[in-house]
N, C-alpha and C. Protein backbone atom coordinates (compact mmCIF):
# COMPACT_ATOMS: atom_id res chain seq x y z
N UNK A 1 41.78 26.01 29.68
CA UNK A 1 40.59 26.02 28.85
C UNK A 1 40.35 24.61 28.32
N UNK A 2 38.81 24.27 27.84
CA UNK A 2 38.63 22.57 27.66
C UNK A 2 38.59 22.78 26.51
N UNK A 3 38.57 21.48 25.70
CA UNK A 3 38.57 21.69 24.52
C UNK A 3 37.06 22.33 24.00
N UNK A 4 36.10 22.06 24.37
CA UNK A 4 34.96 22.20 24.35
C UNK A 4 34.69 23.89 24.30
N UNK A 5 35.44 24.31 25.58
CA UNK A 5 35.65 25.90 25.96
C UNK A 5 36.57 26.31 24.34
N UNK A 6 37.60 25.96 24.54
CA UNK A 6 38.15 26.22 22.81
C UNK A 6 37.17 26.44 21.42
N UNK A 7 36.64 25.11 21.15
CA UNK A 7 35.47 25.46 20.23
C UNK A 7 34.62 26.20 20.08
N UNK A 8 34.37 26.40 21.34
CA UNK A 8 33.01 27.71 21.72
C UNK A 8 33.61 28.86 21.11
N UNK A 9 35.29 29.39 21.45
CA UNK A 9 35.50 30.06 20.85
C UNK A 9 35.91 30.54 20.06
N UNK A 10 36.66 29.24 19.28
CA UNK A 10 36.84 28.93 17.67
C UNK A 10 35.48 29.61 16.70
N UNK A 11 34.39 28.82 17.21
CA UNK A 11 32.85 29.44 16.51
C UNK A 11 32.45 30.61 16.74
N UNK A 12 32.99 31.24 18.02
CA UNK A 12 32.09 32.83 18.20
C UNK A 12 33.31 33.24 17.40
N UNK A 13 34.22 33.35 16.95
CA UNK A 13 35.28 33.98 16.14
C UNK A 13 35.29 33.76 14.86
N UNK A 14 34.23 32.57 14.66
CA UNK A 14 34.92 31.91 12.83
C UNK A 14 33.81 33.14 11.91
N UNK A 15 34.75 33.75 11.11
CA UNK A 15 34.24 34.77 10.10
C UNK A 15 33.01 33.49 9.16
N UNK A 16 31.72 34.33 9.19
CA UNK A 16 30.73 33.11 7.88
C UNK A 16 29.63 34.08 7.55
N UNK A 17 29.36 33.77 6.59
CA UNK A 17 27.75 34.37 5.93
C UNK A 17 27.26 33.21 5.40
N UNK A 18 26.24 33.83 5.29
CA UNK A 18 24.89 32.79 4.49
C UNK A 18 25.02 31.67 5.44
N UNK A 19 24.92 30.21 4.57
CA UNK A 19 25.19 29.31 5.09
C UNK A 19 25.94 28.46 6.45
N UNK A 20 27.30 29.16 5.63
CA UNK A 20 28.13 29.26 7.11
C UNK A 20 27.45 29.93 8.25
N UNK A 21 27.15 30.69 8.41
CA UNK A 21 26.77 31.54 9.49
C UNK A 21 25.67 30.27 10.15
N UNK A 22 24.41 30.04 9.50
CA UNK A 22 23.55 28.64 10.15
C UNK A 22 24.59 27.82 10.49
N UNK A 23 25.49 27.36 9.77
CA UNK A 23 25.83 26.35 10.55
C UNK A 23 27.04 26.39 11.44
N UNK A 24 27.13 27.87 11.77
CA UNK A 24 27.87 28.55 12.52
C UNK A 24 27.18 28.00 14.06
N UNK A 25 25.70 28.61 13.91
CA UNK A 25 24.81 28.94 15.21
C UNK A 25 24.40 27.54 15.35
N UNK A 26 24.57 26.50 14.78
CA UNK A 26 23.75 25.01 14.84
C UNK A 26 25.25 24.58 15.20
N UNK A 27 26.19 24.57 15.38
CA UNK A 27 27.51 24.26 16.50
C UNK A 27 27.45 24.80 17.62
N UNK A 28 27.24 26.09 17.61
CA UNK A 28 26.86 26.09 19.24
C UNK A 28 26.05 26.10 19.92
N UNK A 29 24.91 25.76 19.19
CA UNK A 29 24.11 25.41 19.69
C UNK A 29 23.69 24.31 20.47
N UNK A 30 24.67 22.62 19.43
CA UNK A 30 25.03 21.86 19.92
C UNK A 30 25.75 21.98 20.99
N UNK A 31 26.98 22.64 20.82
CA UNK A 31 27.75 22.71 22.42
C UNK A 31 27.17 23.01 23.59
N UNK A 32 26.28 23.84 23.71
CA UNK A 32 25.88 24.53 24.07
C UNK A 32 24.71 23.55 24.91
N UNK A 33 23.59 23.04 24.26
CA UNK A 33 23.18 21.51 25.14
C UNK A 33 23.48 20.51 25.31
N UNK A 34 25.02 20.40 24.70
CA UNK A 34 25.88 19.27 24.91
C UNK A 34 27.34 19.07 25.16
N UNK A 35 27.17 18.97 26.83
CA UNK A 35 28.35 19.42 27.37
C UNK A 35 29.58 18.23 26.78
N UNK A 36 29.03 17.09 26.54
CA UNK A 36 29.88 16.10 25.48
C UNK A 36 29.48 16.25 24.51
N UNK A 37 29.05 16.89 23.72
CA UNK A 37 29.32 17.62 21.93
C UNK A 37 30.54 17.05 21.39
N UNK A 38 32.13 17.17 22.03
CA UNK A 38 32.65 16.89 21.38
C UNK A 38 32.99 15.70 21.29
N UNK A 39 32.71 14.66 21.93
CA UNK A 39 33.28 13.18 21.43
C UNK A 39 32.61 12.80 20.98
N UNK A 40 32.80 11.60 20.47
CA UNK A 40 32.39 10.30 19.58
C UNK A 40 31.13 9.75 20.74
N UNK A 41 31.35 9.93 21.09
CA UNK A 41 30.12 8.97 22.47
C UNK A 41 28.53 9.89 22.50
N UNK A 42 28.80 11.20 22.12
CA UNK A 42 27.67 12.04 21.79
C UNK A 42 26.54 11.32 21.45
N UNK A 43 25.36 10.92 21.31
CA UNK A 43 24.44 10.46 20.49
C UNK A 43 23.72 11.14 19.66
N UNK A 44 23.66 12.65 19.66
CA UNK A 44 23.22 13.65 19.14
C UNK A 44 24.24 14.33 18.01
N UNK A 45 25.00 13.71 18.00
CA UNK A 45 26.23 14.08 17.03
C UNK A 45 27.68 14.51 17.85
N UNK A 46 28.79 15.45 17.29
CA UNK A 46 29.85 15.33 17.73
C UNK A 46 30.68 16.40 16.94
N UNK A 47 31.13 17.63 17.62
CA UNK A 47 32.34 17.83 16.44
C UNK A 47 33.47 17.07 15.63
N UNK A 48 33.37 17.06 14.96
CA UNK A 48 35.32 16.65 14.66
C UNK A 48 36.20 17.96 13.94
N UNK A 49 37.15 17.34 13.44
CA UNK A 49 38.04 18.66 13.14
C UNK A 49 39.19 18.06 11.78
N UNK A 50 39.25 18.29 10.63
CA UNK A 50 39.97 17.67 9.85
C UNK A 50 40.49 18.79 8.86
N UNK A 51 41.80 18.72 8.23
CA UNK A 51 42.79 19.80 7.54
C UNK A 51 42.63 19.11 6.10
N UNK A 52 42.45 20.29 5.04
CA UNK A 52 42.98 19.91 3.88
C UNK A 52 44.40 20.09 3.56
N UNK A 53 45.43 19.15 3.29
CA UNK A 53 46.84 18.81 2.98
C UNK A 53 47.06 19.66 1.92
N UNK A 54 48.23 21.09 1.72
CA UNK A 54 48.03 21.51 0.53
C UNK A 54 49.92 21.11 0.09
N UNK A 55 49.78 20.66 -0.86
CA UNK A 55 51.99 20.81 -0.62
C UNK A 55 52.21 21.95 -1.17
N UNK A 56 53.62 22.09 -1.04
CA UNK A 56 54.70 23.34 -0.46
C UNK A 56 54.52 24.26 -1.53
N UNK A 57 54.22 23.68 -2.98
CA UNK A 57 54.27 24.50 -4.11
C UNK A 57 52.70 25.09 -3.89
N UNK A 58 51.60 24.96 -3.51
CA UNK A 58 50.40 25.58 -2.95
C UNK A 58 49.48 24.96 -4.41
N UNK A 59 49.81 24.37 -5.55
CA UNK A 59 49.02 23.83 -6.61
C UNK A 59 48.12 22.35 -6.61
N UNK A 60 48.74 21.70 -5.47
CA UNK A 60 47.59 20.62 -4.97
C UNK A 60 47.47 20.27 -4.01
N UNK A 61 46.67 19.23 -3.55
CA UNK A 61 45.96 18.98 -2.40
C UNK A 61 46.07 17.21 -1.99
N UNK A 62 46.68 16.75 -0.88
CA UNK A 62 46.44 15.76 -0.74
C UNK A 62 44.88 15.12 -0.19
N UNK A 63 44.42 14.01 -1.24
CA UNK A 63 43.30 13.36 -0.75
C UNK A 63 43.53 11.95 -0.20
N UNK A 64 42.72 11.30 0.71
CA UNK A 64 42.80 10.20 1.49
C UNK A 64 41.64 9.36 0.87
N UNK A 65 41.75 8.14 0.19
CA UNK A 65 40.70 7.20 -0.17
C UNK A 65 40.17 6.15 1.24
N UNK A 66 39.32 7.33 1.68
CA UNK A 66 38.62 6.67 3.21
C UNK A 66 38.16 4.91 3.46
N UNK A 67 38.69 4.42 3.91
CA UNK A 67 39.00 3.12 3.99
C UNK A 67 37.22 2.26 4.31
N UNK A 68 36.49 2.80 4.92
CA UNK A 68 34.99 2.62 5.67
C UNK A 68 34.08 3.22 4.40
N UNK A 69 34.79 4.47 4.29
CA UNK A 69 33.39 4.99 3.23
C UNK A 69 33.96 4.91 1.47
N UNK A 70 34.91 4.63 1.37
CA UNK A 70 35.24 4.71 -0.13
C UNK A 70 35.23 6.02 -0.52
N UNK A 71 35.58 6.89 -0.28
CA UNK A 71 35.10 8.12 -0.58
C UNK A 71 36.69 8.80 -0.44
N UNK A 72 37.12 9.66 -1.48
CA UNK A 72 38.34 10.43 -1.30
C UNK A 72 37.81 11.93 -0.39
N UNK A 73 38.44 12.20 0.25
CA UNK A 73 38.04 13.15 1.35
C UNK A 73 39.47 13.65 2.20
N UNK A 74 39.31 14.96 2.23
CA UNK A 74 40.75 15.28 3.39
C UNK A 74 40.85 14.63 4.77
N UNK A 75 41.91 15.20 4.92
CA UNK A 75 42.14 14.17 6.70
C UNK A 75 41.42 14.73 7.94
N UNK A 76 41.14 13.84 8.40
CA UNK A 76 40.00 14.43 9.79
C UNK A 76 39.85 13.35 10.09
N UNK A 77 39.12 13.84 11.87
CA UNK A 77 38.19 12.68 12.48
C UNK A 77 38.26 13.09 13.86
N UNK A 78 37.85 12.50 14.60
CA UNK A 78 37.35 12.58 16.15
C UNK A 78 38.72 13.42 17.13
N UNK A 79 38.00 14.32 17.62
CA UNK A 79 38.95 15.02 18.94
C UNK A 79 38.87 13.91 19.84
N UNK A 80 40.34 13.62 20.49
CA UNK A 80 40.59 12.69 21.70
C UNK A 80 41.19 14.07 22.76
N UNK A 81 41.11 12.93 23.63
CA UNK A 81 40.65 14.01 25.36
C UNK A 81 42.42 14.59 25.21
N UNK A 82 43.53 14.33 24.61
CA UNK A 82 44.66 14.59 24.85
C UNK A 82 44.86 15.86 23.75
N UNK A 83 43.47 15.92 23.06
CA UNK A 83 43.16 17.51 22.14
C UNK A 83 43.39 18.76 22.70
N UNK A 84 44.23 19.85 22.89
CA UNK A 84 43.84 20.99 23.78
C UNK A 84 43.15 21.61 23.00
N UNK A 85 43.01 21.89 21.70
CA UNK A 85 42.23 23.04 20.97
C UNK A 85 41.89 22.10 19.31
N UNK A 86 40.67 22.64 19.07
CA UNK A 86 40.26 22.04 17.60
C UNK A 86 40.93 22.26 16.67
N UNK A 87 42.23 23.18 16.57
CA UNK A 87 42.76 22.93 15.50
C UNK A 87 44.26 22.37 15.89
N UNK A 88 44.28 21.96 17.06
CA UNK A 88 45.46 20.54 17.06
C UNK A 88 44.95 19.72 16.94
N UNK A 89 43.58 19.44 17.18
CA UNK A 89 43.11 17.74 16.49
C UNK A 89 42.76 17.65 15.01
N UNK A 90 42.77 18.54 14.49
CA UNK A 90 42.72 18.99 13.11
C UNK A 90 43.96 18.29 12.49
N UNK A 91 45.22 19.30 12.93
CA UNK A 91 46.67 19.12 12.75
C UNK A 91 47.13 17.63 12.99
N UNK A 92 46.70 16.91 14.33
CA UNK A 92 46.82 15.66 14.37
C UNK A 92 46.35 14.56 13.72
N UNK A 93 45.35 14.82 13.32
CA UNK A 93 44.80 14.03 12.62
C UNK A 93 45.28 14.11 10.74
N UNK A 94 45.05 15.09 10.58
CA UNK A 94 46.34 15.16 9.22
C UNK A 94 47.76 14.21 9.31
N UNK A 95 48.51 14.73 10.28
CA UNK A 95 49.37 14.67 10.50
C UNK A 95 49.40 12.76 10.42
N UNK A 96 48.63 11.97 11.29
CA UNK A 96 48.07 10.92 11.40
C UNK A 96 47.63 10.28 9.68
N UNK A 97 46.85 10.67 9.49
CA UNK A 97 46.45 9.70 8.07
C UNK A 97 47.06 10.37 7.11
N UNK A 98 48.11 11.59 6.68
CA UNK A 98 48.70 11.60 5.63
C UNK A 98 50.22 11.03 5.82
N UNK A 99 50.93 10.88 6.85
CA UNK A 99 52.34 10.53 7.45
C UNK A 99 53.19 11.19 7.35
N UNK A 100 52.84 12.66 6.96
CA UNK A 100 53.89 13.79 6.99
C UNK A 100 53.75 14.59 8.11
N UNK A 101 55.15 14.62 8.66
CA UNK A 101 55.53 15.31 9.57
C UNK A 101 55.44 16.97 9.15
N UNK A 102 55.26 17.81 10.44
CA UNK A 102 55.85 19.02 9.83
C UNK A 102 54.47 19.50 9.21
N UNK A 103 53.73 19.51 9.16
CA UNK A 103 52.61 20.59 8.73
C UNK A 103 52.25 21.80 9.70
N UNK A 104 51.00 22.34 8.58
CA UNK A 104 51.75 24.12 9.96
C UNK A 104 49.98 24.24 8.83
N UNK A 105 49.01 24.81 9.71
CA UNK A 105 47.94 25.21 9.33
C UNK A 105 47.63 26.64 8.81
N UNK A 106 47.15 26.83 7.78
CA UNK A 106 47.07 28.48 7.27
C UNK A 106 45.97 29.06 8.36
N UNK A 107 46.96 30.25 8.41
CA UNK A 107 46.70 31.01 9.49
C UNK A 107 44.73 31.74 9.21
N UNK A 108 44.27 31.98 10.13
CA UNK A 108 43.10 32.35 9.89
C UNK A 108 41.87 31.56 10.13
N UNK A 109 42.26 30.75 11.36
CA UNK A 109 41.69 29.53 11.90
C UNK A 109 40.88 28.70 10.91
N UNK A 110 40.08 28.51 11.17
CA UNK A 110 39.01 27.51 9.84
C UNK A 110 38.67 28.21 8.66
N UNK A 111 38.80 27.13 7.56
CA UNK A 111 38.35 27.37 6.57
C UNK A 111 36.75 27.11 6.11
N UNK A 112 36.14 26.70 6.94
CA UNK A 112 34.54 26.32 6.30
C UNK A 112 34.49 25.26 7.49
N UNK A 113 32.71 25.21 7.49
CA UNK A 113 32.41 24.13 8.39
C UNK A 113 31.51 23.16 7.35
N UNK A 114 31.45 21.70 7.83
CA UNK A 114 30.69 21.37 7.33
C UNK A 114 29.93 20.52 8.22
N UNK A 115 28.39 20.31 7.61
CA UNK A 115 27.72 19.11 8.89
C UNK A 115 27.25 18.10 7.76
N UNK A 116 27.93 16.96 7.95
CA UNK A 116 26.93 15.42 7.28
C UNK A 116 26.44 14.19 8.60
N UNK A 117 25.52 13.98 7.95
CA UNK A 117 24.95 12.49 8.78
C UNK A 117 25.65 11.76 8.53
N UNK A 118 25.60 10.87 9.52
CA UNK A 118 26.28 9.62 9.54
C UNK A 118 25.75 8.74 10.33
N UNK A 119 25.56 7.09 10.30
CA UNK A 119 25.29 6.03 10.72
C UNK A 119 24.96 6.16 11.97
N UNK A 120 24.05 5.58 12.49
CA UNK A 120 23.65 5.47 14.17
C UNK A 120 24.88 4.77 14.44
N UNK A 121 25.55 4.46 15.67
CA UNK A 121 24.28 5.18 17.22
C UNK A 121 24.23 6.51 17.02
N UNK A 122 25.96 7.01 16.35
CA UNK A 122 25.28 8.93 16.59
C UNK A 122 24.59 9.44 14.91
N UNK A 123 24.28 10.53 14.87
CA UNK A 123 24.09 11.55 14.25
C UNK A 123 24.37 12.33 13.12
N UNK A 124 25.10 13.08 13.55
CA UNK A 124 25.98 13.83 12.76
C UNK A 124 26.86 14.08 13.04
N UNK A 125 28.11 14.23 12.12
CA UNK A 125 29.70 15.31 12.27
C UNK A 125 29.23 16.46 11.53
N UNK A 126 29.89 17.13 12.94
CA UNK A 126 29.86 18.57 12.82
C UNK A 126 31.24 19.10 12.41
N UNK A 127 31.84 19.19 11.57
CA UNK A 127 33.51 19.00 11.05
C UNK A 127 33.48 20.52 11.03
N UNK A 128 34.80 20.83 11.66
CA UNK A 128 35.62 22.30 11.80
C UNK A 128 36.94 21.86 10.16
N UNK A 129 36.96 22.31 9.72
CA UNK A 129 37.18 22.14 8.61
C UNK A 129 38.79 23.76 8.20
N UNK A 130 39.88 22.78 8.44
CA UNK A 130 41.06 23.94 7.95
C UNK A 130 42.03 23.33 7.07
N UNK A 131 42.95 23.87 6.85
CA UNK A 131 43.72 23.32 5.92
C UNK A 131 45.18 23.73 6.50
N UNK A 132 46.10 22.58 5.91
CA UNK A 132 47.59 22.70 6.34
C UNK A 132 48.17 22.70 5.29
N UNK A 133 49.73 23.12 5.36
CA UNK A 133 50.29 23.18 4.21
C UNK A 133 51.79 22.04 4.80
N UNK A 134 51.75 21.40 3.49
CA UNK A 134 52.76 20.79 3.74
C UNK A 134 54.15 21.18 3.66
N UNK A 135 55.03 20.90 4.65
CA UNK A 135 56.55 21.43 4.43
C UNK A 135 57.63 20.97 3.01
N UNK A 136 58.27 21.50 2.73
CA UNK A 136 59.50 21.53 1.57
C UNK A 136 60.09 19.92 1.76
N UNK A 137 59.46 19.11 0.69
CA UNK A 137 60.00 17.63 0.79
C UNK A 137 59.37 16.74 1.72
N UNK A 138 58.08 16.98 1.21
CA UNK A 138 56.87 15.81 2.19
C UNK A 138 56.72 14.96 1.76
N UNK A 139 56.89 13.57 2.06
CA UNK A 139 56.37 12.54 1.40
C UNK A 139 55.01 11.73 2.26
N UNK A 140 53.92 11.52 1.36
CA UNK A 140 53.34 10.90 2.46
C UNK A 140 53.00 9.40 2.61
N UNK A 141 52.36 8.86 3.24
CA UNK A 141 52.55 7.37 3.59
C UNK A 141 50.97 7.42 4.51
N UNK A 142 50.92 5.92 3.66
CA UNK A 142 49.04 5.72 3.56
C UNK A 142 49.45 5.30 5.36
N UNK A 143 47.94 5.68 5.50
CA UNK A 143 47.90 5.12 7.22
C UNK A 143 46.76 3.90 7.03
N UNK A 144 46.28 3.27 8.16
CA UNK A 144 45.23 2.09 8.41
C UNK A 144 43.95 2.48 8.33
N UNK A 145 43.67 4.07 7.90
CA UNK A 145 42.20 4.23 7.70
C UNK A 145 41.93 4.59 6.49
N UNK A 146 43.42 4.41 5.85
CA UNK A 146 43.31 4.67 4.09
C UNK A 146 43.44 3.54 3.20
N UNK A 147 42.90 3.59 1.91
CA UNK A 147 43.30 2.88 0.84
C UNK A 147 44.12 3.33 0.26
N UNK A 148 44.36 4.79 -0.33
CA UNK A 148 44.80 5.28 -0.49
C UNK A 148 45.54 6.78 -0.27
N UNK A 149 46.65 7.37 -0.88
CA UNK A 149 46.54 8.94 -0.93
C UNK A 149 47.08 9.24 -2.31
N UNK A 150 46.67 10.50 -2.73
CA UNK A 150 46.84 10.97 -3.98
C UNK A 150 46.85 12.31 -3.65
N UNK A 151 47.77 12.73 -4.75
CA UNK A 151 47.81 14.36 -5.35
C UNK A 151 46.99 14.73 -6.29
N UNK A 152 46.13 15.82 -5.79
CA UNK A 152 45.10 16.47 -6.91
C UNK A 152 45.42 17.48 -7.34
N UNK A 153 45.55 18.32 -7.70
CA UNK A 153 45.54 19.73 -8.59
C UNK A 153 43.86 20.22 -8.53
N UNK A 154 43.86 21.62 -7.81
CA UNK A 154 42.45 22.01 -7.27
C UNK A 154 41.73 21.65 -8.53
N UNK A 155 41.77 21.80 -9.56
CA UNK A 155 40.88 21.49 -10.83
C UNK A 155 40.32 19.79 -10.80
N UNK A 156 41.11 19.38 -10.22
CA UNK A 156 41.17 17.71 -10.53
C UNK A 156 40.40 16.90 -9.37
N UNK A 157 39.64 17.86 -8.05
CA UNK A 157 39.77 17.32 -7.06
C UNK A 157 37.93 17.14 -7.40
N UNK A 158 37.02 18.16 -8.17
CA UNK A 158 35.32 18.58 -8.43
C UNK A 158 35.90 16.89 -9.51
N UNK A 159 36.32 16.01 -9.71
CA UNK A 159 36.15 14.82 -10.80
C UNK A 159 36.28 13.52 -9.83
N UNK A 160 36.77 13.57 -9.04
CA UNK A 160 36.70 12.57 -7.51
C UNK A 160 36.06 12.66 -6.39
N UNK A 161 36.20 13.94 -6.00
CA UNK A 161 35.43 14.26 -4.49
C UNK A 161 34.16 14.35 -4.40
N UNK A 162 33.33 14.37 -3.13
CA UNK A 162 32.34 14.79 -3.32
C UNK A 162 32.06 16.63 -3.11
N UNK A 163 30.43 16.82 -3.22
CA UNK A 163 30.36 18.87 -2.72
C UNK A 163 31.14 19.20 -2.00
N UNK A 164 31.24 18.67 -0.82
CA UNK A 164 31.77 19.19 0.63
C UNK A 164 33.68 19.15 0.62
N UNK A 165 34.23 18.49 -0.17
CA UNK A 165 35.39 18.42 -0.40
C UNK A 165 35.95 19.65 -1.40
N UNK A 166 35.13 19.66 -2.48
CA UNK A 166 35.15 20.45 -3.99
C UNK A 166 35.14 22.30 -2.72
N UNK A 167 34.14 22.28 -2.38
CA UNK A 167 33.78 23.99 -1.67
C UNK A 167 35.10 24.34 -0.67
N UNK A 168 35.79 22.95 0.10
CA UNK A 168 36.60 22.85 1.13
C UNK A 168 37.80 23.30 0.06
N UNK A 169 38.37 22.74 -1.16
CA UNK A 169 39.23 23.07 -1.47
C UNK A 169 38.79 24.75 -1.92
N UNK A 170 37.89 25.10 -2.74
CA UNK A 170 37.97 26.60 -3.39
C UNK A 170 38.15 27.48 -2.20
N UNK A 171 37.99 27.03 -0.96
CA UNK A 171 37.55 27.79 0.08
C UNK A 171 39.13 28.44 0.39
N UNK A 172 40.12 26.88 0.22
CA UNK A 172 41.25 27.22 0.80
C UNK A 172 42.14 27.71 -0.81
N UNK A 173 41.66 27.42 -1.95
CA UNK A 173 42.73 27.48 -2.61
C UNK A 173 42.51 29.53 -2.60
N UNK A 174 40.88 30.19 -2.24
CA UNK A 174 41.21 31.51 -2.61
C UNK A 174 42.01 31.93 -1.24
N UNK A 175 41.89 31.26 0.10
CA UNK A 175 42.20 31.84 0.97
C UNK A 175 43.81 31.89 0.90
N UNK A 176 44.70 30.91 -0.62
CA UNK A 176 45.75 31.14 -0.86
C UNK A 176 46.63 31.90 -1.41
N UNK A 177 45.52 32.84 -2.41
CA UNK A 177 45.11 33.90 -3.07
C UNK A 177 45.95 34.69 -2.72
């Protein structure tokens, strides 16, 4: 299966109402006339796939001070062709800009999607959006697309983040529930 084939059925499976649900049908829709949808080379936009970091005690959340946009935001970014499924490039990419080994994604495939614009040449990210939990004694270590990383406490994260971060955490802290 391609990764592309994966997503298709990541989205016909991802539980959504309201909102979600549009921007359920506006992903595959993209895929759907865009047999490269998922890379970076898209001009029409692109999925990506990025995890919110939760540690072991389940009370906060690691954030990444995005090095390009200034913006604290969870870990994500572009599926590469060595992706088999959107939520190992999810996992990798966590795995990648927080430097902890050993994460393991809460079960129940994605947590929320989100779509923002972004800068020509392309479009938009179409972000598959899940969350991982970190293992017993994680430490993490800034990578080259960070300024920083920090521990939030879900309360602490609506005073730094922006919407799309703030909904990403409630999304996962009830799905911790």
């Amino acid at each position: 299966m391609s990764l592309h084939d994966d997503a298709v059925l990541v989205l016909k499976t991802y539980e959504a109402n309201g909102e979600q649900e549009e921007l359920r049908q506006i992903y595959l829709d993209h895929l759907d006339a865009h047999p490269d949808g998922m890379w970076k080379a898209c001009g029409a936009g692109h999925l990506t796939a990025s995890a919110l970091v939760v540690d072991p005690e389940r009370g906060r959340v690691l954030l990444t001070l995005h090095k390009k946009l200034g913006m604290w935001l969870q870990m994500g970014g572009h599926c590469e062709p060595g992706d088999a499924t959107v939520a190992e490039a999810a996992l990798r990419e966590a795995a990648e800009e927080s430097g902890i080994a050993g994460l393991t994604l809460l079960s129940g495939g994605p947590v929320r999607l989100d779509r923002h614009p972004i800068p020509a040449p392309c479009h938009w990210h179409l972000d598959v959006q899940y969350a991982a939990l970190a293992p017993a004694g994680a430490v993490e270590a800034i990578s080259d697309e960070s300024l920083d990383l920090r521990w939030y406490t879900y309360d602490e994260v609506a005073g730094v983040a922006d919407e799309s971060v703030v909904r990403l955490t409630e999304r996962t802290r009830a799905r911790l529930a």
